[in-house]
PDB file of N, CA and C in Angstrom:
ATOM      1  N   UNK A   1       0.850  -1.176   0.000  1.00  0.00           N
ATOM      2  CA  UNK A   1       0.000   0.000   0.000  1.00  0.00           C
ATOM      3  C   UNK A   1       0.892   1.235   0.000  1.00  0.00           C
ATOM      4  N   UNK A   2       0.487   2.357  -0.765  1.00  0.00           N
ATOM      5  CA  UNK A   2       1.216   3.400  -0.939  1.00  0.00           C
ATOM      6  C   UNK A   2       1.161   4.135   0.126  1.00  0.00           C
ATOM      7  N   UNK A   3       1.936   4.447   0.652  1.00  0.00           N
ATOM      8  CA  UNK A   3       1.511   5.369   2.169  1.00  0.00           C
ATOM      9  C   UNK A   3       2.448   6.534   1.519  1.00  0.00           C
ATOM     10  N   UNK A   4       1.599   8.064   1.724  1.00  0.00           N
ATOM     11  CA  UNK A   4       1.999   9.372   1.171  1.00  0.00           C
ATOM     12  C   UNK A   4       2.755  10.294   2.661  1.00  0.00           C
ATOM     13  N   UNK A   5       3.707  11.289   2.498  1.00  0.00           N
ATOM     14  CA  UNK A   5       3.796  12.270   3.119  1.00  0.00           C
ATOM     15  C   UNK A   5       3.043  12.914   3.657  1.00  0.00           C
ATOM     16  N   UNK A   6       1.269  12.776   3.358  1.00  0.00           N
ATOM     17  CA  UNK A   6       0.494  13.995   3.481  1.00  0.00           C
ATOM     18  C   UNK A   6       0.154  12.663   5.086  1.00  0.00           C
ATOM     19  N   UNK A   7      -0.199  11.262   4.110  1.00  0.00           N
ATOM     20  CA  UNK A   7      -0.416  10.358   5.501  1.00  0.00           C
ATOM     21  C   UNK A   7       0.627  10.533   6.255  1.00  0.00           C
ATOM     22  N   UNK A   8       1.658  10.115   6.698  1.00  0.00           N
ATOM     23  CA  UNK A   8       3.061  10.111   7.410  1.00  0.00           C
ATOM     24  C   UNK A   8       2.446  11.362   8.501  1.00  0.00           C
ATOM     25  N   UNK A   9       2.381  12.430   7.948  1.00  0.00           N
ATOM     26  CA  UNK A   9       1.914  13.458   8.597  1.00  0.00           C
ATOM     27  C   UNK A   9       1.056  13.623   9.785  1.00  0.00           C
ATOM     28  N   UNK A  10      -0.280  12.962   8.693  1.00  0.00           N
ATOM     29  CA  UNK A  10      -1.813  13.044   9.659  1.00  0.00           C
ATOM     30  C   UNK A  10      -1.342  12.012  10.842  1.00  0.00           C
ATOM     31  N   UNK A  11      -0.671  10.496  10.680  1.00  0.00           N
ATOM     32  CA  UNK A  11       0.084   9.829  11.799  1.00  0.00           C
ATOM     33  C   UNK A  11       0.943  10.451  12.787  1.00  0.00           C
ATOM     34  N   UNK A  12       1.578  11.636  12.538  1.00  0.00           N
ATOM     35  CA  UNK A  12       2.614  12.126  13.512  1.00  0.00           C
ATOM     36  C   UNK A  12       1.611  12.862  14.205  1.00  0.00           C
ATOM     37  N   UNK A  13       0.646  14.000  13.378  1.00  0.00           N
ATOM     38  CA  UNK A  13       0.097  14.606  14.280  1.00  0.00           C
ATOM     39  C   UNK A  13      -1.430  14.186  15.499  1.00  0.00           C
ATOM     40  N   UNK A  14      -1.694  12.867  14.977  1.00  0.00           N
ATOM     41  CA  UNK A  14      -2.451  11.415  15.919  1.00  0.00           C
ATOM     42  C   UNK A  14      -1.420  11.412  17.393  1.00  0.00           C
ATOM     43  N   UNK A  15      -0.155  11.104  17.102  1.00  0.00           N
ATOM     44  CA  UNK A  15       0.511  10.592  17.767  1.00  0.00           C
ATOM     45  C   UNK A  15       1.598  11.987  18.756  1.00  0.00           C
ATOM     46  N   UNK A  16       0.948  13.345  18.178  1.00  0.00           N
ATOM     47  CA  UNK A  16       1.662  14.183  18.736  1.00  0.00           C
ATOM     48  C   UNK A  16       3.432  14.813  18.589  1.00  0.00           C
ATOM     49  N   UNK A  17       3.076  14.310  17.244  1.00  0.00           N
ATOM     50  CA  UNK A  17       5.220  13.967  16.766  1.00  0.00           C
ATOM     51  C   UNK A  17       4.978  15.031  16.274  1.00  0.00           C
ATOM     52  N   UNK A  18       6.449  15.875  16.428  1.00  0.00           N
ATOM     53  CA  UNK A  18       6.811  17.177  14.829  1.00  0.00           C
ATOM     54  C   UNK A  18       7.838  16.558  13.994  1.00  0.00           C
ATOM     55  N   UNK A  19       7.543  15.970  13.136  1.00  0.00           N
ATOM     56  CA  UNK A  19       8.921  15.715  12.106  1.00  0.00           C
ATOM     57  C   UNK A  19       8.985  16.624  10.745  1.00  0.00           C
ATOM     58  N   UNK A  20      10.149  16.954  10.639  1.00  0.00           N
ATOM     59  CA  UNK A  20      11.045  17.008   9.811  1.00  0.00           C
ATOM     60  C   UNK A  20      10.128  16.617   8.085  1.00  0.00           C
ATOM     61  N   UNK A  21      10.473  16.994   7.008  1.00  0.00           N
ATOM     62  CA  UNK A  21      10.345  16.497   5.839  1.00  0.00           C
ATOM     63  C   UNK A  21      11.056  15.568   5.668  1.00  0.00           C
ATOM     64  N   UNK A  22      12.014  15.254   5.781  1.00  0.00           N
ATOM     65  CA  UNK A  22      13.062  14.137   5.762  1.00  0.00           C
ATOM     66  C   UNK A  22      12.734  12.549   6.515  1.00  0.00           C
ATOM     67  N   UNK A  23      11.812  12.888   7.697  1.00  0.00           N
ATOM     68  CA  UNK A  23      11.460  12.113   9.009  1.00  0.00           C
ATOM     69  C   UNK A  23      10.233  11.468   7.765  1.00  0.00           C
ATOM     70  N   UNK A  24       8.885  12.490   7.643  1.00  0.00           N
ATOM     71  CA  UNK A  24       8.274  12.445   6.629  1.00  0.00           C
ATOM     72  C   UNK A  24       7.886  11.077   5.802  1.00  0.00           C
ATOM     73  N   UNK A  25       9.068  11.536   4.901  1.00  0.00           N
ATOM     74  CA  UNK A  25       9.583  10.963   3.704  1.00  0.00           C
ATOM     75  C   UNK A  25       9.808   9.254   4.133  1.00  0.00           C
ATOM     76  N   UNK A  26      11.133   9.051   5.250  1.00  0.00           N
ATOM     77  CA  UNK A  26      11.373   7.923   5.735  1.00  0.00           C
ATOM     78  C   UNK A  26      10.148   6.971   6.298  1.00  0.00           C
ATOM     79  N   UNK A  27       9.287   7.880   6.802  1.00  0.00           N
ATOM     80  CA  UNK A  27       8.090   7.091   8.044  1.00  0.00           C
ATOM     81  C   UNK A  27       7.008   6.510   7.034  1.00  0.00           C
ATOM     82  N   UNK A  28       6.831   7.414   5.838  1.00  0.00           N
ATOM     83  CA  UNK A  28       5.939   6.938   4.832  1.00  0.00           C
ATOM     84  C   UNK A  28       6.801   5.620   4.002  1.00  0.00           C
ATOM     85  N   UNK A  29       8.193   6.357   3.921  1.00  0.00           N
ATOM     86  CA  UNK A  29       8.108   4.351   3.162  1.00  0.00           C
ATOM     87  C   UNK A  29       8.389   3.392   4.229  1.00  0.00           C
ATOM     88  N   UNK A  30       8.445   3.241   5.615  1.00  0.00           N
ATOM     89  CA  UNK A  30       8.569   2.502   6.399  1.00  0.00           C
ATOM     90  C   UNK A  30       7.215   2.072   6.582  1.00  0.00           C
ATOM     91  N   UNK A  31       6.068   3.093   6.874  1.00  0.00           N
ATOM     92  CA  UNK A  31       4.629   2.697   7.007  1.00  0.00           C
ATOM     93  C   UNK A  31       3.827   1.765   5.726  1.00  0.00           C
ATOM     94  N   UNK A  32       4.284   2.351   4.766  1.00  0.00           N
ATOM     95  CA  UNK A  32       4.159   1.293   3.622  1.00  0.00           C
ATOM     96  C   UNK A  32       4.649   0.215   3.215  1.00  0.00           C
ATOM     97  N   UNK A  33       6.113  -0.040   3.844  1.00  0.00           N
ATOM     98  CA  UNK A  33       6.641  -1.478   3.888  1.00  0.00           C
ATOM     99  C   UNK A  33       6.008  -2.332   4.794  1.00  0.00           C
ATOM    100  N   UNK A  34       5.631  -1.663   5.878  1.00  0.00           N
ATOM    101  CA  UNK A  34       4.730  -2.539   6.795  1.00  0.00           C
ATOM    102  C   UNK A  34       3.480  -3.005   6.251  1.00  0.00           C
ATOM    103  N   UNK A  35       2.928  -1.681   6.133  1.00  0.00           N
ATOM    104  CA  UNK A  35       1.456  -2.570   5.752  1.00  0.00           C
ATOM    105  C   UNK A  35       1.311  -3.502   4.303  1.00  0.00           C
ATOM    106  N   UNK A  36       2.812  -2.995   3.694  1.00  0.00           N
ATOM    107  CA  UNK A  36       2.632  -4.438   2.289  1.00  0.00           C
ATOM    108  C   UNK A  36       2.863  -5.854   2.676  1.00  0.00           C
ATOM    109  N   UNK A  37       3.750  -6.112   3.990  1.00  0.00           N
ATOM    110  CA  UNK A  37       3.567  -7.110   4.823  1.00  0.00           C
ATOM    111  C   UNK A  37       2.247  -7.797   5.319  1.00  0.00           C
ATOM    112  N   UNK A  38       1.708  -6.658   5.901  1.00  0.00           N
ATOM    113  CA  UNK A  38       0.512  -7.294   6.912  1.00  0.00           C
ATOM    114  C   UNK A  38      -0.302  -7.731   5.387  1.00  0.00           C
ATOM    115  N   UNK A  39      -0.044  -7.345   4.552  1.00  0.00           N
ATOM    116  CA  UNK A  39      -1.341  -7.602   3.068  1.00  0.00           C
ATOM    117  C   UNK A  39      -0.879  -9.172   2.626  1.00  0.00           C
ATOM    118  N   UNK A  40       1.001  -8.884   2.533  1.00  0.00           N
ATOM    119  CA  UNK A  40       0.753 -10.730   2.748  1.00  0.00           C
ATOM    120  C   UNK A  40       0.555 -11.716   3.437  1.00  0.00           C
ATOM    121  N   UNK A  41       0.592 -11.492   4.757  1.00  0.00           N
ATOM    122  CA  UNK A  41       0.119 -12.241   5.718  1.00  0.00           C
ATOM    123  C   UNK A  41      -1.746 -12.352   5.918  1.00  0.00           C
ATOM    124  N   UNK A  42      -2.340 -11.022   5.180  1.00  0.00           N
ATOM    125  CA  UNK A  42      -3.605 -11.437   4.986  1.00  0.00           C
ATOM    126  C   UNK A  42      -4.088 -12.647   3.720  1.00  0.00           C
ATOM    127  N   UNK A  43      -2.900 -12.622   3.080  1.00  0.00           N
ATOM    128  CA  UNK A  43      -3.282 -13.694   2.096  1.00  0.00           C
ATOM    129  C   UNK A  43      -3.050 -15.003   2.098  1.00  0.00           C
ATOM    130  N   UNK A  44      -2.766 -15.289   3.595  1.00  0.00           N
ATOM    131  CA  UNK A  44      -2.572 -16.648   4.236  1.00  0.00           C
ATOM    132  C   UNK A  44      -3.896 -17.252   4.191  1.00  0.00           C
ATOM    133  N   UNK A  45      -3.996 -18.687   4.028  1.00  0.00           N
ATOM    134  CA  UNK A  45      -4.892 -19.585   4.510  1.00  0.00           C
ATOM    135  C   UNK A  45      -4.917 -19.870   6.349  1.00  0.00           C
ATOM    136  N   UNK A  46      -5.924 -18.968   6.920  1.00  0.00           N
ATOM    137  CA  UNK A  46      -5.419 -19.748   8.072  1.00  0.00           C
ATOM    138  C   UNK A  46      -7.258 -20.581   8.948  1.00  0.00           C
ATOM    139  N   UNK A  47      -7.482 -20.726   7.819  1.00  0.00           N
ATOM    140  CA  UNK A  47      -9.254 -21.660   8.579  1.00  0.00           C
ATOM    141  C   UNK A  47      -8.791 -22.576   9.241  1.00  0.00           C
ATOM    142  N   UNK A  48      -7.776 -23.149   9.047  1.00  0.00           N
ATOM    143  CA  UNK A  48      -7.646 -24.578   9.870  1.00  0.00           C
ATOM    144  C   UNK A  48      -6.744 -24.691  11.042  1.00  0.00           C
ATOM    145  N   UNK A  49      -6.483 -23.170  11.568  1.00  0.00           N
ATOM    146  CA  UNK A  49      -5.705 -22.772  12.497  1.00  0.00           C
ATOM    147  C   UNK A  49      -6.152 -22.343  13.667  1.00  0.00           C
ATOM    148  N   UNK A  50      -6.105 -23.002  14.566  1.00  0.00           N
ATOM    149  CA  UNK A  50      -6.672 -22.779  15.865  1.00  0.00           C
ATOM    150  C   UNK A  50      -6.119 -21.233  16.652  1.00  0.00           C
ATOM    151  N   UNK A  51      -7.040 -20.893  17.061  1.00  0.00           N
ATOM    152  CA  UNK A  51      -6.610 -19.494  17.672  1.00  0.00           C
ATOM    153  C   UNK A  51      -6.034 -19.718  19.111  1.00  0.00           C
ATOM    154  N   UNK A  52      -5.116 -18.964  19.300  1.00  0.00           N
ATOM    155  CA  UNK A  52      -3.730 -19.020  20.351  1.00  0.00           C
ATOM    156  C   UNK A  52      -3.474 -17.744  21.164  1.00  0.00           C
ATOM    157  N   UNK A  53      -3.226 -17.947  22.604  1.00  0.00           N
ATOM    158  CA  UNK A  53      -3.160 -17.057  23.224  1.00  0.00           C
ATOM    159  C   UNK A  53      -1.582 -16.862  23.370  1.00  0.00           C
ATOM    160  N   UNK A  54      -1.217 -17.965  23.548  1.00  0.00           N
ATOM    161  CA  UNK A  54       0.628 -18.353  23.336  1.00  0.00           C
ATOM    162  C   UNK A  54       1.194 -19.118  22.869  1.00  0.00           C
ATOM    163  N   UNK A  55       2.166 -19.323  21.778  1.00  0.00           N
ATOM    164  CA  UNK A  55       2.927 -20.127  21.222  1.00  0.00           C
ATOM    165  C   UNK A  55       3.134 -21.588  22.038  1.00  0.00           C
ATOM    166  N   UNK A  56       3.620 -21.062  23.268  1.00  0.00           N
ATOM    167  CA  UNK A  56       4.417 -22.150  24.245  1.00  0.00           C
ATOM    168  C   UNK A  56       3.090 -22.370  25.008  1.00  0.00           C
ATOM    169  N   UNK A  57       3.304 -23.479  25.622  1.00  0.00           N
ATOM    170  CA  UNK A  57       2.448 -24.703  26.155  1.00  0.00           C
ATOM    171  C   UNK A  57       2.078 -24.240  27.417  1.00  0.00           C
ATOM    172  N   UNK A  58       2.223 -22.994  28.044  1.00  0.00           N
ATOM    173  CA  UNK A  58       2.641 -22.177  29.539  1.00  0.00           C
ATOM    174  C   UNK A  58       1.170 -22.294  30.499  1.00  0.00           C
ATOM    175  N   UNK A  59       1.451 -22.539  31.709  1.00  0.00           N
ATOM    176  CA  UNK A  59       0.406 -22.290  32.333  1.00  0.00           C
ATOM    177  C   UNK A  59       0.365 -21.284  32.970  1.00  0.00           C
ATOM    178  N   UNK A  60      -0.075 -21.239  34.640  1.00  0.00           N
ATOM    179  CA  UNK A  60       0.499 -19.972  35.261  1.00  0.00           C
ATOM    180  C   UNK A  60       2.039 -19.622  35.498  1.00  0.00           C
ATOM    181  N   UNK A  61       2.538 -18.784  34.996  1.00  0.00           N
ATOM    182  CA  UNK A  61       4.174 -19.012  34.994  1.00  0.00           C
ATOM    183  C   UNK A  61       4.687 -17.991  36.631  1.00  0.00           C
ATOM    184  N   UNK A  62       3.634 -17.492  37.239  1.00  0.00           N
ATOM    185  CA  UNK A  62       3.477 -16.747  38.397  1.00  0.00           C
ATOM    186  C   UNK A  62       3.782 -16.676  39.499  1.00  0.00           C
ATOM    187  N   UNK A  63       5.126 -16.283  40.632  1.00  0.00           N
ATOM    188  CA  UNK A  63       5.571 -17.135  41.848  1.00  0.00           C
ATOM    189  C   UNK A  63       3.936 -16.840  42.794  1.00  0.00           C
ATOM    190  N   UNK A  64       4.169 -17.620  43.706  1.00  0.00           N
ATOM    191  CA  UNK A  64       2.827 -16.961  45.050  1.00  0.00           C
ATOM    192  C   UNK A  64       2.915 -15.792  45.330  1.00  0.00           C
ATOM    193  N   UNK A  65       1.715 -15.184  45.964  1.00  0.00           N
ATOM    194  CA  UNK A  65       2.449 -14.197  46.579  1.00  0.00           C
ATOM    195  C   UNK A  65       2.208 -14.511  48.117  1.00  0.00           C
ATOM    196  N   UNK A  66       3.279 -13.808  48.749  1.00  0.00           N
ATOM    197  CA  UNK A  66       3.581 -13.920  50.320  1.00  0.00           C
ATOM    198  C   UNK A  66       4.310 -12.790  50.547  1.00  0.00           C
ATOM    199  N   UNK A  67       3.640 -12.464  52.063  1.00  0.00           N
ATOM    200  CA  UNK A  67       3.984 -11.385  52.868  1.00  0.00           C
ATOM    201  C   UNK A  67       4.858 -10.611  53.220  1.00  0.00           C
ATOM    202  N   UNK A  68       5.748 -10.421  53.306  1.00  0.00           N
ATOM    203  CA  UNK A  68       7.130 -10.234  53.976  1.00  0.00           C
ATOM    204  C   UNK A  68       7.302  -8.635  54.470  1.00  0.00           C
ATOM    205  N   UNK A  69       7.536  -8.439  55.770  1.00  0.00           N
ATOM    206  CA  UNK A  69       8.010  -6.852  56.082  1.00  0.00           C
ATOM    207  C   UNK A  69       9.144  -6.319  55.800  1.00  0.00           C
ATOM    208  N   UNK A  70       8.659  -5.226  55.696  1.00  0.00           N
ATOM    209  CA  UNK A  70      10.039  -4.394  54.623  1.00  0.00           C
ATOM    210  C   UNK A  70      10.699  -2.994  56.059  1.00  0.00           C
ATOM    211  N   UNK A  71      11.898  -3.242  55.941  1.00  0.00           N
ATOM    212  CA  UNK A  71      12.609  -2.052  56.926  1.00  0.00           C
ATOM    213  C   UNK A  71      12.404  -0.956  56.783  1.00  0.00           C
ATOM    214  N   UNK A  72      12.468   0.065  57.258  1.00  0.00           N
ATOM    215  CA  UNK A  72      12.118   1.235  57.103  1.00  0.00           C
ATOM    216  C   UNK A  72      12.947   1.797  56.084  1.00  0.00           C
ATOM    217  N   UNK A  73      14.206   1.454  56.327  1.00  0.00           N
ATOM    218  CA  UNK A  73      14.583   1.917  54.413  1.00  0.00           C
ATOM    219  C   UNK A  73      14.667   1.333  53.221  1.00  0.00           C
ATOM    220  N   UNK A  74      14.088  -0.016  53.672  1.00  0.00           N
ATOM    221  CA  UNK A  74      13.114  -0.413  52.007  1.00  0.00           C
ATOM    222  C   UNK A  74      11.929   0.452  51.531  1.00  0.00           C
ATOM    223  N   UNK A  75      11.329   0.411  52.620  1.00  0.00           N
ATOM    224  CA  UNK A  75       9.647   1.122  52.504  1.00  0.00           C
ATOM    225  C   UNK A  75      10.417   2.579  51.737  1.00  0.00           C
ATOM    226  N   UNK A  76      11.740   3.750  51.994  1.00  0.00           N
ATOM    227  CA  UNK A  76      11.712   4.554  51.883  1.00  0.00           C
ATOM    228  C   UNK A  76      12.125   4.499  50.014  1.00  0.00           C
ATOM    229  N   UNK A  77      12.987   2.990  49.974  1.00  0.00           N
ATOM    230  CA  UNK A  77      13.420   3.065  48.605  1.00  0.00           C
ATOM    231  C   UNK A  77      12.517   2.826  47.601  1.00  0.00           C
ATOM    232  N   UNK A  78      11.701   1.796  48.263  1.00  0.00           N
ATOM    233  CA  UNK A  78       9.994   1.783  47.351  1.00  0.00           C
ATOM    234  C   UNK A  78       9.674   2.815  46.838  1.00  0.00           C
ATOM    235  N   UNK A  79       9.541   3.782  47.937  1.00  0.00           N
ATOM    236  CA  UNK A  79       8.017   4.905  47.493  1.00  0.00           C
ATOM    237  C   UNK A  79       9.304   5.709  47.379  1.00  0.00           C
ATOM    238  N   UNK A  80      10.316   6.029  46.981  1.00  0.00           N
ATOM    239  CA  UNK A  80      11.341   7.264  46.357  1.00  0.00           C
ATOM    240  C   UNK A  80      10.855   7.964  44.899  1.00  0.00           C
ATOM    241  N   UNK A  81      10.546   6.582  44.222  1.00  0.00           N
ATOM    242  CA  UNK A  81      10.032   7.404  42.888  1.00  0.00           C
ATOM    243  C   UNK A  81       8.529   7.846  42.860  1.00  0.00           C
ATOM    244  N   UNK A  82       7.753   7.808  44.141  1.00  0.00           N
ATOM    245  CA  UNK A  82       6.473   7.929  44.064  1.00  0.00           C
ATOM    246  C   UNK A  82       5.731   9.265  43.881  1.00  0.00           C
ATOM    247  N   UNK A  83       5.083   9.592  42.954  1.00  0.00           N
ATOM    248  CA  UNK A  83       5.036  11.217  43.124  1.00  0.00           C
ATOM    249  C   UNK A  83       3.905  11.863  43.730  1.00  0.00           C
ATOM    250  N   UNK A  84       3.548  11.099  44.488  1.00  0.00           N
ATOM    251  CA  UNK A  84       2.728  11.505  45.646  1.00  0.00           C
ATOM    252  C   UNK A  84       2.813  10.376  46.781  1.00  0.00           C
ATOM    253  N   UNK A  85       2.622  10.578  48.228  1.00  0.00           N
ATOM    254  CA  UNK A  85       2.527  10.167  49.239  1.00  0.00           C
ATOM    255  C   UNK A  85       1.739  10.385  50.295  1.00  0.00           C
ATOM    256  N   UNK A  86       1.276   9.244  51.009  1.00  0.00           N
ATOM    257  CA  UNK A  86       0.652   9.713  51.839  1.00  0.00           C
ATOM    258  C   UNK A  86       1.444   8.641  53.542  1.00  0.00           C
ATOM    259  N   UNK A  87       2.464   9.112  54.073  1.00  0.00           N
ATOM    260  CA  UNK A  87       3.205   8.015  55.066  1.00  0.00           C
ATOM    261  C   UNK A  87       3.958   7.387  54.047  1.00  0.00           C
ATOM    262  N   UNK A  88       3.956   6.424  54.717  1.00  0.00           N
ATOM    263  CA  UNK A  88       4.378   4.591  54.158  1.00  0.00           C
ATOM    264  C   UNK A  88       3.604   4.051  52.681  1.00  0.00           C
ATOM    265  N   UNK A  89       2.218   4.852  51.729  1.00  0.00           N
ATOM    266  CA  UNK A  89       1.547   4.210  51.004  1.00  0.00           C
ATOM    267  C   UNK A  89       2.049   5.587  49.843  1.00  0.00           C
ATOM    268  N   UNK A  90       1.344   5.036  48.919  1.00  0.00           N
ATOM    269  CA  UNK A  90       1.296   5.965  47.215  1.00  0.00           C
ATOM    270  C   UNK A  90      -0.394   6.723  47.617  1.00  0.00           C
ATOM    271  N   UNK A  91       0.003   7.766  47.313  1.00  0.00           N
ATOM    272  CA  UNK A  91      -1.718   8.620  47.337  1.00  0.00           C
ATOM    273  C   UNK A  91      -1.420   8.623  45.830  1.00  0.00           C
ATOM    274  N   UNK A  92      -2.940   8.157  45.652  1.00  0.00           N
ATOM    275  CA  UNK A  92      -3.640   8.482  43.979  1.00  0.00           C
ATOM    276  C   UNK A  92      -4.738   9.182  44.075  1.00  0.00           C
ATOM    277  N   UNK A  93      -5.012   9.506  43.134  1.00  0.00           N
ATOM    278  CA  UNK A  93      -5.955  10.010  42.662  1.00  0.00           C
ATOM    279  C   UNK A  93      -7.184   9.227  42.874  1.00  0.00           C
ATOM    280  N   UNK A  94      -8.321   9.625  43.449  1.00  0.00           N
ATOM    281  CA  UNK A  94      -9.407   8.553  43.303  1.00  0.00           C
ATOM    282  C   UNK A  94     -10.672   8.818  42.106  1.00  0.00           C
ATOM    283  N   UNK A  95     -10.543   8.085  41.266  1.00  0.00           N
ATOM    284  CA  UNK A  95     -10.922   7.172  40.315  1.00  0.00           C
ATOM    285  C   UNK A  95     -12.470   6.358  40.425  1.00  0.00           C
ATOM    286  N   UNK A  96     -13.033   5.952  41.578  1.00  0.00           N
ATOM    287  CA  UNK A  96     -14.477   5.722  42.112  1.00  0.00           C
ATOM    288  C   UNK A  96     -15.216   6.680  42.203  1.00  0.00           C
ATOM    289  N   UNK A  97     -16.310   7.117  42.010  1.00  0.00           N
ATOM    290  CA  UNK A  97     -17.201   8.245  42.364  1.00  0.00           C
ATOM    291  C   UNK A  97     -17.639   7.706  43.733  1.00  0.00           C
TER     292      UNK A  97
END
């Protein structure tokens, strides 16, 4: 599929990008190499292909979870990047009416 500069564009400004004419130019034939891909992979036979959540055979791959207390300067290294606090916890925003 031909993907144009004018598209390349309307995509950057979706996505909030300023590029360049040059950027442009590159993103449109990159966007068009892609989607001439996905066009051959639409021209696969796949009716007799069972639909898959994962390749591999995986079940829960998940450790338990369990308790453990944390020192006071774990708790402080935890919540260091937190950008709000309230004590020892993360204050958010509440989200429930």
């Amino acid at each position: 599929m031909k993907i144009t500069k004018k598209d390349a564009d309307y995509v950057a400004r979706l996505a909030r990008l300023e590029l360049s004419d040059e950027e442009k130019s590159q993103y449109a034939e990159q966007l068009g190499s892609i989607l001439d891909y996905v066009d051959q992979l639409n021209k696969i036979d796949t009716k007799n292909v069972l639909p898959t959540s994962n390749v591999l055979a995986l079940r829960n791959v998940w450790r338990q979870d369990k308790l453990e207390r944390c020192t006071p300067e774990e708790v402080e290294k935890l919540l260091a990047n937190a950008p709000e606090r309230d004590g020892n916890f993360f204050k958010v925003k509440k989200v429930i009416e």
